[in-house]
Protein backbone atom coordinates (compact mmCIF):
# COMPACT_ATOMS: atom_id res chain seq x y z
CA UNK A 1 0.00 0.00 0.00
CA UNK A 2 2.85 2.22 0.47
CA UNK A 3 3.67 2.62 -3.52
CA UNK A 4 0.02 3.34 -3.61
CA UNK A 5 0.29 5.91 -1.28
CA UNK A 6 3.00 7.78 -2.42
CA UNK A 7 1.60 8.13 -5.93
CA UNK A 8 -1.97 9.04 -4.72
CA UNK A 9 -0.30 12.05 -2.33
CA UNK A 10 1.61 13.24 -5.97
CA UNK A 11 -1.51 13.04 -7.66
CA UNK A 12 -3.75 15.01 -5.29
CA UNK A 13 -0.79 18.21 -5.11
CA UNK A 14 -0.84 17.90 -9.06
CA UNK A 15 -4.56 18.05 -9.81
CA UNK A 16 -4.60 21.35 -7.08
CA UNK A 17 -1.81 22.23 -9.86
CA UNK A 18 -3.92 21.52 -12.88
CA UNK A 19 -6.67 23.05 -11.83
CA UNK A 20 -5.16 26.44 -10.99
CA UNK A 21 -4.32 26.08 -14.59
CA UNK A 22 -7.71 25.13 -16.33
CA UNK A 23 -6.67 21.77 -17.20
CA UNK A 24 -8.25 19.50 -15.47
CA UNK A 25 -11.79 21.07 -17.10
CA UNK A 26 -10.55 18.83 -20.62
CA UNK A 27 -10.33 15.47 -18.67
CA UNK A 28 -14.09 15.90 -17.43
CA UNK A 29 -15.33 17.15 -20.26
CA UNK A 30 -14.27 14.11 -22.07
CA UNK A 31 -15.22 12.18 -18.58
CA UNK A 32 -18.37 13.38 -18.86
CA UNK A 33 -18.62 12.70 -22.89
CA UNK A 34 -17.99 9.24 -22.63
CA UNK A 35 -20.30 9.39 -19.56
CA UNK A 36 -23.32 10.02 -21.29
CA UNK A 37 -23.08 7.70 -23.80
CA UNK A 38 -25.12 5.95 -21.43
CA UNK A 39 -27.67 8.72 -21.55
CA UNK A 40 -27.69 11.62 -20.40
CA UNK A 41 -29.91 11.53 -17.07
CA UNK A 42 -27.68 11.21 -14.08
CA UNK A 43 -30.58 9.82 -12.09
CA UNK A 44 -30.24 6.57 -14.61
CA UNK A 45 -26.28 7.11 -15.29
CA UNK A 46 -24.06 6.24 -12.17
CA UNK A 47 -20.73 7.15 -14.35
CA UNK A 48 -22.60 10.22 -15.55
CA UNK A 49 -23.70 10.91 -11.70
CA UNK A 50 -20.11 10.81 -10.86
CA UNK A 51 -18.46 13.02 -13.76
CA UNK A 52 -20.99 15.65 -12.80
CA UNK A 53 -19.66 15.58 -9.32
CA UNK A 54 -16.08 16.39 -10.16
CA UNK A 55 -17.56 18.98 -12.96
CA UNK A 56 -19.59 20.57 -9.96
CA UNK A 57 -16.37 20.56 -7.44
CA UNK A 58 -14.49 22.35 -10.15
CA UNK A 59 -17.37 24.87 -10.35
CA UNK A 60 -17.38 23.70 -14.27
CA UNK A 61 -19.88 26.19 -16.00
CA UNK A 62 -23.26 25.08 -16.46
CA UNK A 63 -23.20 25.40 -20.58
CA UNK A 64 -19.97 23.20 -20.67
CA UNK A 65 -21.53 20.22 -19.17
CA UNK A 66 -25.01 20.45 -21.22
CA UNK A 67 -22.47 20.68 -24.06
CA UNK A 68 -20.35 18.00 -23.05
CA UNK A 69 -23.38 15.64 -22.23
CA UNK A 70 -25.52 16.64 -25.68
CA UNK A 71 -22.22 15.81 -27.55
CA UNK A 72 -22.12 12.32 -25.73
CA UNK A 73 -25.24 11.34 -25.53
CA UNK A 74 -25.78 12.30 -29.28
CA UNK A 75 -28.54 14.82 -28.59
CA UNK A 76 -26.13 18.00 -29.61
CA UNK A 77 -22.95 18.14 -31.44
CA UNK A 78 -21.33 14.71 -32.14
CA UNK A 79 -17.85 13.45 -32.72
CA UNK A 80 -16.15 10.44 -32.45
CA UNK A 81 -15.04 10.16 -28.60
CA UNK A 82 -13.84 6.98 -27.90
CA UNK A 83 -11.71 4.99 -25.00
CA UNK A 84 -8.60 3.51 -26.05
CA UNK A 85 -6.04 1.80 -22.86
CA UNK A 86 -2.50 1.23 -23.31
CA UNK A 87 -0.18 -1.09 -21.34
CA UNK A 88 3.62 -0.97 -21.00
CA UNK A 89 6.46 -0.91 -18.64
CA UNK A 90 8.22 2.17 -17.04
CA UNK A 91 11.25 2.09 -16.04
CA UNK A 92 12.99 -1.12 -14.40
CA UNK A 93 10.04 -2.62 -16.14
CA UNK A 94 7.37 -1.98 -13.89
CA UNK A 95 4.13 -1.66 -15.05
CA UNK A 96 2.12 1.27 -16.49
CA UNK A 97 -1.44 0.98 -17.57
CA UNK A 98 -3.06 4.41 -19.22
CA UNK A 99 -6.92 4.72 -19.82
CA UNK A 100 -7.19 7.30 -22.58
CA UNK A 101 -10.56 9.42 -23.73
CA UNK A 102 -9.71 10.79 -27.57
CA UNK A 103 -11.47 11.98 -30.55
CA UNK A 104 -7.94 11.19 -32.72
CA UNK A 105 -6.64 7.68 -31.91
CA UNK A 106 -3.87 8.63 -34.51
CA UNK A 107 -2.88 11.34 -32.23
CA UNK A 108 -3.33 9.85 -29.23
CA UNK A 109 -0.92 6.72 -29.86
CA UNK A 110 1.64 8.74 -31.09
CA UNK A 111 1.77 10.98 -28.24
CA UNK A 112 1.56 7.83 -26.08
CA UNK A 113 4.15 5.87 -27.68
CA UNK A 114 6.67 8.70 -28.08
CA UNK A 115 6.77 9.53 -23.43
CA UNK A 116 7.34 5.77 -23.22
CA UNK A 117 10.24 6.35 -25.37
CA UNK A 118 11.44 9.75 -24.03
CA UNK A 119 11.25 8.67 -20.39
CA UNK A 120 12.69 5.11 -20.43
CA UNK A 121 9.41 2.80 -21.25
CA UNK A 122 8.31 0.90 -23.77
CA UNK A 123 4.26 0.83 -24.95
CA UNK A 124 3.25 -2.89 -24.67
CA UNK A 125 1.08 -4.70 -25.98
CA UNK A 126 -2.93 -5.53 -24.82
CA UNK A 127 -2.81 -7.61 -22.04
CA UNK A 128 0.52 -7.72 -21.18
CA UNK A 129 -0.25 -5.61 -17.84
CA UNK A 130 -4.23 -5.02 -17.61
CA UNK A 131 -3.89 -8.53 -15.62
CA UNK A 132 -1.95 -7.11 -12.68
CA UNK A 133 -4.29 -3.99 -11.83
CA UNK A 134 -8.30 -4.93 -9.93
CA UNK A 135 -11.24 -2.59 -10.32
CA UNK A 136 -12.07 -1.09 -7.49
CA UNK A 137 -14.33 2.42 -6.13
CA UNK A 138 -12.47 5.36 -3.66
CA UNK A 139 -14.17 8.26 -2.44
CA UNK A 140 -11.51 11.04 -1.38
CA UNK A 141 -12.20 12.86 1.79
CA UNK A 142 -10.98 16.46 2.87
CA UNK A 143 -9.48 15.91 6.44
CA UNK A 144 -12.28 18.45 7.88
CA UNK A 145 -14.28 15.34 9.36
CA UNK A 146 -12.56 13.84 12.41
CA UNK A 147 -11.14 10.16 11.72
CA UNK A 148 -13.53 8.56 14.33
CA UNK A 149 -16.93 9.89 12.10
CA UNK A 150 -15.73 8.50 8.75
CA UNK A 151 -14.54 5.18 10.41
CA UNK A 152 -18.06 5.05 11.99
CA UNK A 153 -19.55 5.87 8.37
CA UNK A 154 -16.89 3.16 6.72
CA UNK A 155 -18.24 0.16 9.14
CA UNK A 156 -22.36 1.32 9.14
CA UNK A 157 -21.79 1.02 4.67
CA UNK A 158 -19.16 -2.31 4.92
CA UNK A 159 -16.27 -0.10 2.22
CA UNK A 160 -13.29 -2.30 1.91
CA UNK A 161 -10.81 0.06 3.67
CA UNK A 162 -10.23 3.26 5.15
CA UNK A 163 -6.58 5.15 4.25
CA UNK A 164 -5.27 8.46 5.82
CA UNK A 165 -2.95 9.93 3.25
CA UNK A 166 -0.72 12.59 4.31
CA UNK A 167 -4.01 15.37 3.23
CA UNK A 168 -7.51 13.44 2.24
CA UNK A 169 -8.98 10.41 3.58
CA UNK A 170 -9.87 7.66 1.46
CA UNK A 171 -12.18 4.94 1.35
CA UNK A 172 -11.92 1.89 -1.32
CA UNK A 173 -15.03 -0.03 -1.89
CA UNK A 174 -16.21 -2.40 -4.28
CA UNK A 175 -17.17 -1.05 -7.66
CA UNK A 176 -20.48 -2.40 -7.00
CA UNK A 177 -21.04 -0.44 -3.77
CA UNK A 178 -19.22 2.97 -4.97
CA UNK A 179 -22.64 5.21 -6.17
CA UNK A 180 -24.72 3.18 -3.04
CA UNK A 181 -21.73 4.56 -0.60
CA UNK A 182 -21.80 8.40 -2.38
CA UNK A 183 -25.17 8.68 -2.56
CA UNK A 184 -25.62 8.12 1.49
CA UNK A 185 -22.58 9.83 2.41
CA UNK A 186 -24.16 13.06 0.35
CA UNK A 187 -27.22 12.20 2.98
CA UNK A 188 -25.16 12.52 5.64
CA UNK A 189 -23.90 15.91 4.78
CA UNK A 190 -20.83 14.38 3.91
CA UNK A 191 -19.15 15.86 0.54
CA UNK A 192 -16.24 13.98 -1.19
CA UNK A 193 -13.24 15.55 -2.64
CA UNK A 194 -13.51 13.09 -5.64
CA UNK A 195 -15.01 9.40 -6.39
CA UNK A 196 -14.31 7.48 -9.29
CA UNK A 197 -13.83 3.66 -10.30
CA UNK A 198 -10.22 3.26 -10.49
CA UNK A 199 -7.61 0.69 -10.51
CA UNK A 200 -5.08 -0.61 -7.90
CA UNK A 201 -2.32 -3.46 -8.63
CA UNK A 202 -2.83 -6.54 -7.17
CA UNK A 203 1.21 -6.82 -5.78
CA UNK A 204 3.90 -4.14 -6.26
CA UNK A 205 7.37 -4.38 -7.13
CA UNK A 206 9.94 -1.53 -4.73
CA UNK A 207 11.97 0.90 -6.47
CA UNK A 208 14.72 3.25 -5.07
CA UNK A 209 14.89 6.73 -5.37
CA UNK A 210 16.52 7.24 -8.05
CA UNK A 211 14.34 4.91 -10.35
CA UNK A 212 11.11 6.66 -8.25
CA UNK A 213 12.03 10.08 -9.89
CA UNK A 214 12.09 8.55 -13.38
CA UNK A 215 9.06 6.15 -12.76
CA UNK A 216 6.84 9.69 -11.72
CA UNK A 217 8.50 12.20 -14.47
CA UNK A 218 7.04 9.48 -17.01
CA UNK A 219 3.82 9.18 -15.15
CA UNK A 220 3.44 13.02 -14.89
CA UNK A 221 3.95 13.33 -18.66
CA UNK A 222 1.69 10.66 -19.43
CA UNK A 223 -0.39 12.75 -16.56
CA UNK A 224 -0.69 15.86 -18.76
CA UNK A 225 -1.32 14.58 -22.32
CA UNK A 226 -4.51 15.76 -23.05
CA UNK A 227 -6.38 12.53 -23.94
CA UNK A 228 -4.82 10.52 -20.72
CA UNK A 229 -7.72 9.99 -18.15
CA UNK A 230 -5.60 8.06 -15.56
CA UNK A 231 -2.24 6.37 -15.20
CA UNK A 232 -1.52 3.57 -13.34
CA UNK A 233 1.17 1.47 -12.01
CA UNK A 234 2.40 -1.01 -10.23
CA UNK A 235 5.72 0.62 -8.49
CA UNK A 236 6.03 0.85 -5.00
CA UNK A 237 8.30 3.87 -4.03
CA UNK A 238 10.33 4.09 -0.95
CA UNK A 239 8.46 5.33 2.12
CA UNK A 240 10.56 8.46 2.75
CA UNK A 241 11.09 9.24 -1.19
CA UNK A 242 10.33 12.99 -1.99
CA UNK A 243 9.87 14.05 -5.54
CA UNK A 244 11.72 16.63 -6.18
CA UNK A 245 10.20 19.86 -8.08
């Protein structure tokens, strides 16, 4: 858990990052897209329920998301939005799973294929990591609730676990049980940072610093292309490793 950990801390600072910067609007938009090809009531859409939660956290405007779920859910402007993953291995060969949302698979390969290459990596092919990583739900917590009333809230709902990073809390369920576990946490007056299906390797493999900083340089490129949703691996970094800026 502590490779997840380390990655999940980098992750949060970055999307504070991205956000100051307007970029993480692109990834829901497309989120959200992809979403409502499912249709585009919420109410009937659990995926759709949750992109609208991280549009509404980033205060997304109004007129974006009606746009973004007319041109999904072909009742407004279409395109071809698809979902393409990509599996490879990072540095020292550890693994590196991507989930992509793209209207140019052309594009999207290229720019995929070519951070492998500049940071060490090499793009794989299907299945030769997918098999490593499980589905599973977390719901990210700001630390203004005491420890003691989301513990109480973890055991009353049965989630699989209950972390506390160095600045969220965060709860892994089941994918089943993630919109069951939002939806009564919102009827508690309890408000999540983020929730999303995501995935988590079964085992990881320990690095050392010095691979770390190459392992995360290619995972923060990856990070920022555009079409990349979410990056995953399967690298455990060292407990007291620091990125440095």
């Amino acid at each position: 858990m502590a490779g997840h950990s380390k990655w999940a801390n980098i992750k949060h600072r970055k999307a504070r990052q991205d956000a100051k910067r307007g970029k993480v609007f692109t990834k829901i938009i497309r989120e959200i897209t992809v979403a409502a090809k499912g249709g585009p009531d919420p109410a009937d859409n659990p995926r759709l329920r949750l992109a609208l939660d991280k549009a509404n956290s980033e205060n997304m405007p109004k007129d974006t998301i009606t746009r973004a779920i007319q041109k999904g859910s072909g009742t407004g402007e279409t395109g071809d939005i698809e979902e393409i993953t990509f599996e490879g291995y990072g540095p020292g060969g550890i693994a590196i799973y991507i989930e992509t949302v793209t209207d140019n698979r052309n594009r999207t390969v290229a720019e995929v294929r070519h951070a492998f290459s500049k940071f060490g990596g090499n793009l794989g092919t299907d299945g030769s990591v997918s098999y490593l990583f499980n589905k599973i739900g977390i719901i990210h917590l700001n630390k203004e609730f005491s420890e003691e009333e989301i513990m109480d809230f973890v055991i009353e709902y049965e989630a699989d676990d209950f972390i506390e990073e160095d600045e969220f809390y965060e709860i892994v369920t089941s994918p089943s049980s993630l919109h069951a576990i939002v939806d009564k946490m919102k009827e508690n007056n309890i408000d999540s940072i983020n929730a999303e299906l995501t995935l988590r390797p079964e085992t990881t493999v320990l690095i050392d610093e010095e691979m770390s900083e190459k392992v995360i340089k290619l995972m923060n490129h990856m990070d920022d292309l555009d079409d990349v949703q979410e990056v995953h691996t399967n690298a455990e970094f060292p407990a007291n490793f620091e990125m440095q800026e």
